[in-house]
C-alpha atoms as a PDB file:
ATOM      1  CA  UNK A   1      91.882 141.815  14.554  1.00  0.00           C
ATOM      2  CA  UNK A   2      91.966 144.389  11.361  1.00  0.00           C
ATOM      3  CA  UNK A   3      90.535 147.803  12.031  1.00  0.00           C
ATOM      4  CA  UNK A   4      87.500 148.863   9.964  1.00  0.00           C
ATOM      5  CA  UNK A   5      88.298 150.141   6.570  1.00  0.00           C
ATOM      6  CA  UNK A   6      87.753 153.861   5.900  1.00  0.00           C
ATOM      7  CA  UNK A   7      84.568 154.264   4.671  1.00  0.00           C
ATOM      8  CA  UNK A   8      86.286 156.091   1.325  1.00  0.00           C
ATOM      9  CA  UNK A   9      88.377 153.383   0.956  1.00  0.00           C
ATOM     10  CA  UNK A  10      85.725 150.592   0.271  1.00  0.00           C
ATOM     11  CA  UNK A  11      84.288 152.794  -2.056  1.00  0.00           C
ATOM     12  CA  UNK A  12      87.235 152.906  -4.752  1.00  0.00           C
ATOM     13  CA  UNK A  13      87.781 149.587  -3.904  1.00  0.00           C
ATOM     14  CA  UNK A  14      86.175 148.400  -6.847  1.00  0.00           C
ATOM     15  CA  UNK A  15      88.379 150.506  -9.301  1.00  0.00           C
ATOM     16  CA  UNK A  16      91.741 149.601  -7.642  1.00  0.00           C
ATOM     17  CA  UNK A  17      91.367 145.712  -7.428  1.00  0.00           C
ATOM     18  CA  UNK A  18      89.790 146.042 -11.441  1.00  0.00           C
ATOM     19  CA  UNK A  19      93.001 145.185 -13.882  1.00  0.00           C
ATOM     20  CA  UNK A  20      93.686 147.644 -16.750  1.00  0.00           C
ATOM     21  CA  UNK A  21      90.513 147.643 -18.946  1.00  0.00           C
ATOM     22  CA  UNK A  22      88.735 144.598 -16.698  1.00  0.00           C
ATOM     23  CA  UNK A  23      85.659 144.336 -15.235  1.00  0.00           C
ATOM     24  CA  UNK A  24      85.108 145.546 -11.709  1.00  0.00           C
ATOM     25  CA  UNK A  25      86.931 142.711  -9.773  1.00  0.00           C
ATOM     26  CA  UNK A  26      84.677 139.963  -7.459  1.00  0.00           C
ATOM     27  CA  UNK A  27      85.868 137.379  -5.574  1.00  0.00           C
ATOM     28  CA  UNK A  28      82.881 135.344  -6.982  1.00  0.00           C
ATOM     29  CA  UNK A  29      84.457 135.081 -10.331  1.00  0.00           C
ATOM     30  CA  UNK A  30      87.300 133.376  -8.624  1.00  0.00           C
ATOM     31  CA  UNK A  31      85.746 130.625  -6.217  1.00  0.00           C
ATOM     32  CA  UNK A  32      87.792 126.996  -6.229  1.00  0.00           C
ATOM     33  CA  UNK A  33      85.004 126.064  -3.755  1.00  0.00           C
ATOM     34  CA  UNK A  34      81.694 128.005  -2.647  1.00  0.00           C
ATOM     35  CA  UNK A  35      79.336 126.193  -0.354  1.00  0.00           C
ATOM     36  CA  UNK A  36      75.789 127.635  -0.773  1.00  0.00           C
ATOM     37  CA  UNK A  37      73.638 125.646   0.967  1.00  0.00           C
ATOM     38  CA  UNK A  38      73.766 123.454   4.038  1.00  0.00           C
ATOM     39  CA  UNK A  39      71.294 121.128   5.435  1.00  0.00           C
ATOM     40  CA  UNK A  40      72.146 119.330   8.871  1.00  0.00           C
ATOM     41  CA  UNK A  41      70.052 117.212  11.468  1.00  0.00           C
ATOM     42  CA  UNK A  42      70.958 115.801  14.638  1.00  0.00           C
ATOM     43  CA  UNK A  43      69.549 112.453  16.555  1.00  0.00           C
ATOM     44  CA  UNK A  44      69.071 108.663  16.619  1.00  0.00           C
ATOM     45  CA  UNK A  45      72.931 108.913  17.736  1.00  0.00           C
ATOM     46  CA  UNK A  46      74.422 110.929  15.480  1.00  0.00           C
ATOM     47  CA  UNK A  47      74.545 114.267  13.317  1.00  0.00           C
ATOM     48  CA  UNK A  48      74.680 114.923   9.779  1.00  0.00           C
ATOM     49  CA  UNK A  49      75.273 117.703   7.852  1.00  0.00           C
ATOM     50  CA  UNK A  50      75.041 118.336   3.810  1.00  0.00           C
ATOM     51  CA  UNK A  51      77.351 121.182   2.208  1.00  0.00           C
ATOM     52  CA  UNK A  52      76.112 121.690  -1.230  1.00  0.00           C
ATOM     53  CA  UNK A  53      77.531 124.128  -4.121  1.00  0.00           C
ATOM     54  CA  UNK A  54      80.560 124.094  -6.762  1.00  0.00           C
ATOM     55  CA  UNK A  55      84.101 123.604  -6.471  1.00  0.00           C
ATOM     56  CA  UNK A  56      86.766 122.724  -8.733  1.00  0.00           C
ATOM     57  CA  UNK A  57      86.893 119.654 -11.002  1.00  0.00           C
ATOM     58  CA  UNK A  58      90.707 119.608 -10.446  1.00  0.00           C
ATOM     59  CA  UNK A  59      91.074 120.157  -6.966  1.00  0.00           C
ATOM     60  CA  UNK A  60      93.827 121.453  -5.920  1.00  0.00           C
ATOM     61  CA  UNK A  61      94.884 124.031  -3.510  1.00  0.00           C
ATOM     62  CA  UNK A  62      97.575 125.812  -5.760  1.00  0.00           C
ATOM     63  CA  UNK A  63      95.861 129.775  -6.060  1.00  0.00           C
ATOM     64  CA  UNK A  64      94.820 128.750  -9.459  1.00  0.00           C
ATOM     65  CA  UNK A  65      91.418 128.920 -10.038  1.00  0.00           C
ATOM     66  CA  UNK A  66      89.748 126.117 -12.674  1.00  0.00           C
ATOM     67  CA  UNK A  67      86.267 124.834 -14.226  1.00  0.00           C
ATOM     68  CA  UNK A  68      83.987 124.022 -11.476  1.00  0.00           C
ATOM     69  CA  UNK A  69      81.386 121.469 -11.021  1.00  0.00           C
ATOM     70  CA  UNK A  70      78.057 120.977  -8.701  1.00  0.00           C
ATOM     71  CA  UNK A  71      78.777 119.371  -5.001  1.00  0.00           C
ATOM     72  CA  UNK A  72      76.598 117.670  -2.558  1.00  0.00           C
ATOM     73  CA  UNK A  73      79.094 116.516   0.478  1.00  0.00           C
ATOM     74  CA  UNK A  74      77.674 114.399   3.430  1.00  0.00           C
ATOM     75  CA  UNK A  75      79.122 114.141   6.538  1.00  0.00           C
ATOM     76  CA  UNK A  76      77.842 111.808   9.155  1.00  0.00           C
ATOM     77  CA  UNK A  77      79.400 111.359  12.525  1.00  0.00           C
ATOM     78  CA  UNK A  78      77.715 109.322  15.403  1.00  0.00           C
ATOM     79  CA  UNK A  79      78.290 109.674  19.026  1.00  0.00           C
ATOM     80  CA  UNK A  80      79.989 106.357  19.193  1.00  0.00           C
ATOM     81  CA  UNK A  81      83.088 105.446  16.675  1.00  0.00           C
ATOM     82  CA  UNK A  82      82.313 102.678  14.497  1.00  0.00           C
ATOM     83  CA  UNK A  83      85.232 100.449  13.383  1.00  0.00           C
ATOM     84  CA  UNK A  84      83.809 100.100   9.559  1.00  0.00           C
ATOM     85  CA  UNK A  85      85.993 101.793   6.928  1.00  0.00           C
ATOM     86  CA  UNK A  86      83.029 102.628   5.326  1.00  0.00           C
ATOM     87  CA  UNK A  87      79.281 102.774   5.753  1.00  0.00           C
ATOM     88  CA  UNK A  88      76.221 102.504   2.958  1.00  0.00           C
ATOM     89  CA  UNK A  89      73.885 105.317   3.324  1.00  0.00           C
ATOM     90  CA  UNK A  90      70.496 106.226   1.503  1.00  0.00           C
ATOM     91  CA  UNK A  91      69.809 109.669   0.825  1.00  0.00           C
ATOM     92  CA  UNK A  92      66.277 110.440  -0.227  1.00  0.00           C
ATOM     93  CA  UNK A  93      65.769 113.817  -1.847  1.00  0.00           C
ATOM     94  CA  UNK A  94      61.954 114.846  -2.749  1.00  0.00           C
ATOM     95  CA  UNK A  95      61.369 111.179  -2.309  1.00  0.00           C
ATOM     96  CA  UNK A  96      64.046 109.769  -4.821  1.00  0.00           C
ATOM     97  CA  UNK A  97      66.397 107.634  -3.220  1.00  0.00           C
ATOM     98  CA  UNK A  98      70.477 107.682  -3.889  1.00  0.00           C
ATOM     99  CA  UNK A  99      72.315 105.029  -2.687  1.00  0.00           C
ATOM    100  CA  UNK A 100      76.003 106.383  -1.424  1.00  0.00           C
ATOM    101  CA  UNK A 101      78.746 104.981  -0.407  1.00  0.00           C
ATOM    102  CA  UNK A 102      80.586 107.023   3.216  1.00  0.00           C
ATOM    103  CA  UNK A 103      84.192 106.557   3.753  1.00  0.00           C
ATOM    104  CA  UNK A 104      85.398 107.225   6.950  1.00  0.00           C
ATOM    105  CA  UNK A 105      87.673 110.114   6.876  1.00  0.00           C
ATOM    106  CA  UNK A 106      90.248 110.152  10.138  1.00  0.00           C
ATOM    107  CA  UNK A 107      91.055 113.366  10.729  1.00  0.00           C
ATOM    108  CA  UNK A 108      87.465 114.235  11.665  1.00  0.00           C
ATOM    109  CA  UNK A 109      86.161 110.632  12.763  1.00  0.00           C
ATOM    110  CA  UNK A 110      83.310 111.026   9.994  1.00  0.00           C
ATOM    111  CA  UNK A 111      81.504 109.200   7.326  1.00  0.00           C
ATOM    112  CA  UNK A 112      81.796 110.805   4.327  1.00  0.00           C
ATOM    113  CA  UNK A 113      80.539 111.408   0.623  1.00  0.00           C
ATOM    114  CA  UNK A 114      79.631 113.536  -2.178  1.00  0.00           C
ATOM    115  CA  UNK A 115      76.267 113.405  -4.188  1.00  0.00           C
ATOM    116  CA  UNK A 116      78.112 115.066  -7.047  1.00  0.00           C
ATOM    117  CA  UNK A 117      74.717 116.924  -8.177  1.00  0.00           C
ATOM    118  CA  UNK A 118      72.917 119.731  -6.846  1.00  0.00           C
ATOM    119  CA  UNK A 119      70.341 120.316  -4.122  1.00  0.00           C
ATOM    120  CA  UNK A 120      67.464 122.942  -4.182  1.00  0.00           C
ATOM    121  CA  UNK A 121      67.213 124.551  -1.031  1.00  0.00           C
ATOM    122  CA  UNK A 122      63.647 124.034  -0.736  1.00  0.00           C
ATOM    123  CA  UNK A 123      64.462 120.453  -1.126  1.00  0.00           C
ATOM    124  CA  UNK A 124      63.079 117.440   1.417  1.00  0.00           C
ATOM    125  CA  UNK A 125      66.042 115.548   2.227  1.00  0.00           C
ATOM    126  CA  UNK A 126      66.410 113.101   4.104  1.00  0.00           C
ATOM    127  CA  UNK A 127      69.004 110.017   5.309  1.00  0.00           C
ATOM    128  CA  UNK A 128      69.302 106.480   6.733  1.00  0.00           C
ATOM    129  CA  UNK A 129      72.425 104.414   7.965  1.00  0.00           C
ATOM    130  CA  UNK A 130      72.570 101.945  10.166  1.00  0.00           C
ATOM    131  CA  UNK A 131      68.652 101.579   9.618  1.00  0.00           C
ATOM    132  CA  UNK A 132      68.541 105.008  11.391  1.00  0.00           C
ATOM    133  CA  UNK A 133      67.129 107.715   9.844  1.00  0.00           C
ATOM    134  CA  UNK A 134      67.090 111.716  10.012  1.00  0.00           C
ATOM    135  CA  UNK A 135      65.394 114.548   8.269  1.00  0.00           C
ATOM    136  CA  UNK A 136      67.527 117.144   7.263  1.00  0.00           C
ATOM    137  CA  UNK A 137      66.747 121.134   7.842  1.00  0.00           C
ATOM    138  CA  UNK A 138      68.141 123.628   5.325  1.00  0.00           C
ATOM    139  CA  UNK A 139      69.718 125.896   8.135  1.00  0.00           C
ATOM    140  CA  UNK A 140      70.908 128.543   5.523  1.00  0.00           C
ATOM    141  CA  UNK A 141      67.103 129.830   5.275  1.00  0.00           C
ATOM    142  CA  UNK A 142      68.110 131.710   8.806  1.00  0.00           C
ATOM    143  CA  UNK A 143      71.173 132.997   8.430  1.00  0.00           C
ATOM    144  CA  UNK A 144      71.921 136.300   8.827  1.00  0.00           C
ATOM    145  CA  UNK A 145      73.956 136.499   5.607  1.00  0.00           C
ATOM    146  CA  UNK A 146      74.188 134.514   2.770  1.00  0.00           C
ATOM    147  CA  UNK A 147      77.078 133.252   0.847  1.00  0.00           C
ATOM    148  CA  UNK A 148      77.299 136.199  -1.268  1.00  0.00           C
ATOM    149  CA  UNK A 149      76.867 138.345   1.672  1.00  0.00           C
ATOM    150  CA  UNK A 150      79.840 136.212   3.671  1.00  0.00           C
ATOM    151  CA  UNK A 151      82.045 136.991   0.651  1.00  0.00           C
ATOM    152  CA  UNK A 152      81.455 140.628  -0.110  1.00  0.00           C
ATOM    153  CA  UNK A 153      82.323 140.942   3.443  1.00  0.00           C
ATOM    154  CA  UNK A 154      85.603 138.860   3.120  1.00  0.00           C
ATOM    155  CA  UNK A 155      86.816 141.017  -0.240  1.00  0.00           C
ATOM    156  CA  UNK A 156      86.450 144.235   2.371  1.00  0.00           C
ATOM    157  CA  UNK A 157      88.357 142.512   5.524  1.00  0.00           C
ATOM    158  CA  UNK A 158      91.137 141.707   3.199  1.00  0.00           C
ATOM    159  CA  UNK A 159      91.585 144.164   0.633  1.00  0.00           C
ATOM    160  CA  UNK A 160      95.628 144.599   0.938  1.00  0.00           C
ATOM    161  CA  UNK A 161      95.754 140.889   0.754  1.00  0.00           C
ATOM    162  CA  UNK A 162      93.696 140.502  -2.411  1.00  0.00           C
ATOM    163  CA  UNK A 163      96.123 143.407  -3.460  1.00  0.00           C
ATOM    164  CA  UNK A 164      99.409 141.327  -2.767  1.00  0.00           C
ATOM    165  CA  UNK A 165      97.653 138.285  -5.215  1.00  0.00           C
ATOM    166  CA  UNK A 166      97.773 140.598  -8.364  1.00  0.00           C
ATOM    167  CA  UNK A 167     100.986 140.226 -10.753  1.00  0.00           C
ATOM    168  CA  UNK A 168     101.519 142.224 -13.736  1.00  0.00           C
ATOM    169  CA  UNK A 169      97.899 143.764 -13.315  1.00  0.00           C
ATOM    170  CA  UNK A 170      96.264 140.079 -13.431  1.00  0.00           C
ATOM    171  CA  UNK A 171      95.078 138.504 -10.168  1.00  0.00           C
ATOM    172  CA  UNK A 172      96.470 135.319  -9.528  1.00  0.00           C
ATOM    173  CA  UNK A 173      94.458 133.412  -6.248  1.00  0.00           C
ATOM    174  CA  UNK A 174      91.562 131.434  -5.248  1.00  0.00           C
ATOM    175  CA  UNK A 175      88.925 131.375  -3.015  1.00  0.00           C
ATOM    176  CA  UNK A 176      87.474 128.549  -0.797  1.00  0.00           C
ATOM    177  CA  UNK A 177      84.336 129.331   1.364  1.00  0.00           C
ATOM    178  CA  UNK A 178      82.584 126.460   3.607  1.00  0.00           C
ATOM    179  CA  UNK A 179      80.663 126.690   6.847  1.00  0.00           C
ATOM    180  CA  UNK A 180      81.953 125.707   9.855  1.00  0.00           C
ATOM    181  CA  UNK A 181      80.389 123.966  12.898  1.00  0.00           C
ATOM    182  CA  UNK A 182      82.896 125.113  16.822  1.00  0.00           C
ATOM    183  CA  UNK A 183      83.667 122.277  17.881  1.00  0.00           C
ATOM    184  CA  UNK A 184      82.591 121.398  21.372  1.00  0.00           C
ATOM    185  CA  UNK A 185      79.710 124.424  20.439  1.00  0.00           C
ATOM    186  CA  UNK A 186      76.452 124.036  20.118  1.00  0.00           C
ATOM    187  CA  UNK A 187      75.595 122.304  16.972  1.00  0.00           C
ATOM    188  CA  UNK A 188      73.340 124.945  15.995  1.00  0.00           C
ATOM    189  CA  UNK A 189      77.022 127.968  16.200  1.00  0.00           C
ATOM    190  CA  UNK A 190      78.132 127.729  12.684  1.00  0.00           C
ATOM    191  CA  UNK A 191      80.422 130.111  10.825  1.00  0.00           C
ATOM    192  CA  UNK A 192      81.513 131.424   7.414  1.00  0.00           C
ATOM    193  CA  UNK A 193      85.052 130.436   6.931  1.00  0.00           C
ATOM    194  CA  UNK A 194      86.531 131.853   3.891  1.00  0.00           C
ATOM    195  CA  UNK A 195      90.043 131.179   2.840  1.00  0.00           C
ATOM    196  CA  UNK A 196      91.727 133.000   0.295  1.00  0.00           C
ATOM    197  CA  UNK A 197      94.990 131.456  -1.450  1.00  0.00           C
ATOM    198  CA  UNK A 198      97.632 133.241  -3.256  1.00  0.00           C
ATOM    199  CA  UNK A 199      99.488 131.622  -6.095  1.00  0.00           C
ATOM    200  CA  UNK A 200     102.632 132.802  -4.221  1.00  0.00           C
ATOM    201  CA  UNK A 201     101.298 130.044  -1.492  1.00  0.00           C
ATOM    202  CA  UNK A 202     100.503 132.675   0.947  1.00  0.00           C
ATOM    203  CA  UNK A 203      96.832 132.180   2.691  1.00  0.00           C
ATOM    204  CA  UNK A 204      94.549 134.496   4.332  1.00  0.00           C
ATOM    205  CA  UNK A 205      91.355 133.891   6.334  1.00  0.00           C
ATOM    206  CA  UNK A 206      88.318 135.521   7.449  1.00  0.00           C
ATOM    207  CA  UNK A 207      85.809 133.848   9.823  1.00  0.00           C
ATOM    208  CA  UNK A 208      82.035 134.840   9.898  1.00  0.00           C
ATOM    209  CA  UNK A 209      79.270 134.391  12.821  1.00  0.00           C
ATOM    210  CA  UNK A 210      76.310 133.021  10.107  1.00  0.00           C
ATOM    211  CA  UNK A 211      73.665 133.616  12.877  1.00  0.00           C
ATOM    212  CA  UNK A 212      74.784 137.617  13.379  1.00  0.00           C
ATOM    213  CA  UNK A 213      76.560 138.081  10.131  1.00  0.00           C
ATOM    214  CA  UNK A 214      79.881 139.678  11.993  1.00  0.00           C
ATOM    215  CA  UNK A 215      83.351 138.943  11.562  1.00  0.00           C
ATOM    216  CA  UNK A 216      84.732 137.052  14.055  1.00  0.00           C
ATOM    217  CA  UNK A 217      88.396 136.700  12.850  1.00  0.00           C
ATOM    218  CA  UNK A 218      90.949 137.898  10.287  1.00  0.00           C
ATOM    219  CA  UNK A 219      93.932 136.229   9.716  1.00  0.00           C
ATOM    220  CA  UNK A 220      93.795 134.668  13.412  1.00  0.00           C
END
């Protein structure tokens, strides 16, 4: 684990990461994926969760960051495997319904999609597969930070590493943040997990308790 940055230190932070005659440098401005809000619901026999925000058109994890577009990923996972490739799901948002088609992804044994719009946070969403349905809750209303908050912290935990990304006064990296559910946790532990990719091809991460807003891991 890093020690805690001089207090000094953060303050001309600002002014050192800033290329010659740029504007004060934010990792914002360099986001390949940002997830901002994040609805999720449990029951019926299984869980669901909803990531929504903007990420890159061209996705690629290369630390070049492009033109972004509005997300809406759902994630479904039920307590007993299914054996269907893929599932149809209705997602009903304000009370307009989407049809949308979840494939099921192997490396996490979930169904999954993206909306490809985006979803107020005040929203009433809501889901059926299987004829089961669940009501989703935005649980980023009580989080202790939000995603701006998660990466202002991140830019302080790893200011020698944004540092290494810059090249001939330009900085050259991306940034991916999502939220994380432990697993084998309590659905209800979720964290900030914000990656931060060099065009070299060097990564760095920082991992953030969203319920108490501290940093649980850098570079672990």
């Amino acid at each position: 684990m890093k020690k805690v940055v001089p207090f000094i230190f953060v303050l001309i932070l600002p002014f050192v990461l800033a290329g010659c005659g740029s504007k004060q440098f934010e990792l914002e401005d360099y986001m390949s994926e940002t997830t901002k809000v994040y609805f999720q619901a449990e029951g019926n026999g299984f869980n669901a969760t909803l990531s929504v925000g903007e990420r890159e058109i061209d996705y690629k994890v290369d630390g070049r960051h492009g033109e972004t577009c509005d997300f809406a990923l759902l994630q479904v996972e039920f307590d007993s495997v299914l054996k269907n490739d893929a599932i149809d799901c209705v997602v009903s948002i304000d009370g307009q319904d989407t049809s949308l088609l979840l494939e099921f992804n192997p490396l996490n044994n979930c169904y999954m999609g993206d909306l490809g719009f985006n979803i107020n946070a005040d929203a009433n969403v809501s889901i059926t597969v299987e004829e089961k349905s669940l009501q989703l809750e935005n649980v980023s209303n009580n989080f202790a930070i939000n995603w701006q908050e998660a990466l202002q912290k991140s830019q302080i935990a790893l200011i020698d590493e944004i540092s290494s990304c810059y090249s001939n006064g330009s900085f050259c990296g991306e940034g991916y943040l999502k939220l994380l559910h432990e697993k084998g946790g309590s659905f209800q532990e979720l964290f900030w997990s914000f990656r931060l990719v060099c065009e070299q091809g060097i990564k760095y991460d920082v991992v953030i308790d969203a319920q108490t807003g501290e940093i649980v891991g850098v570079n672990l």
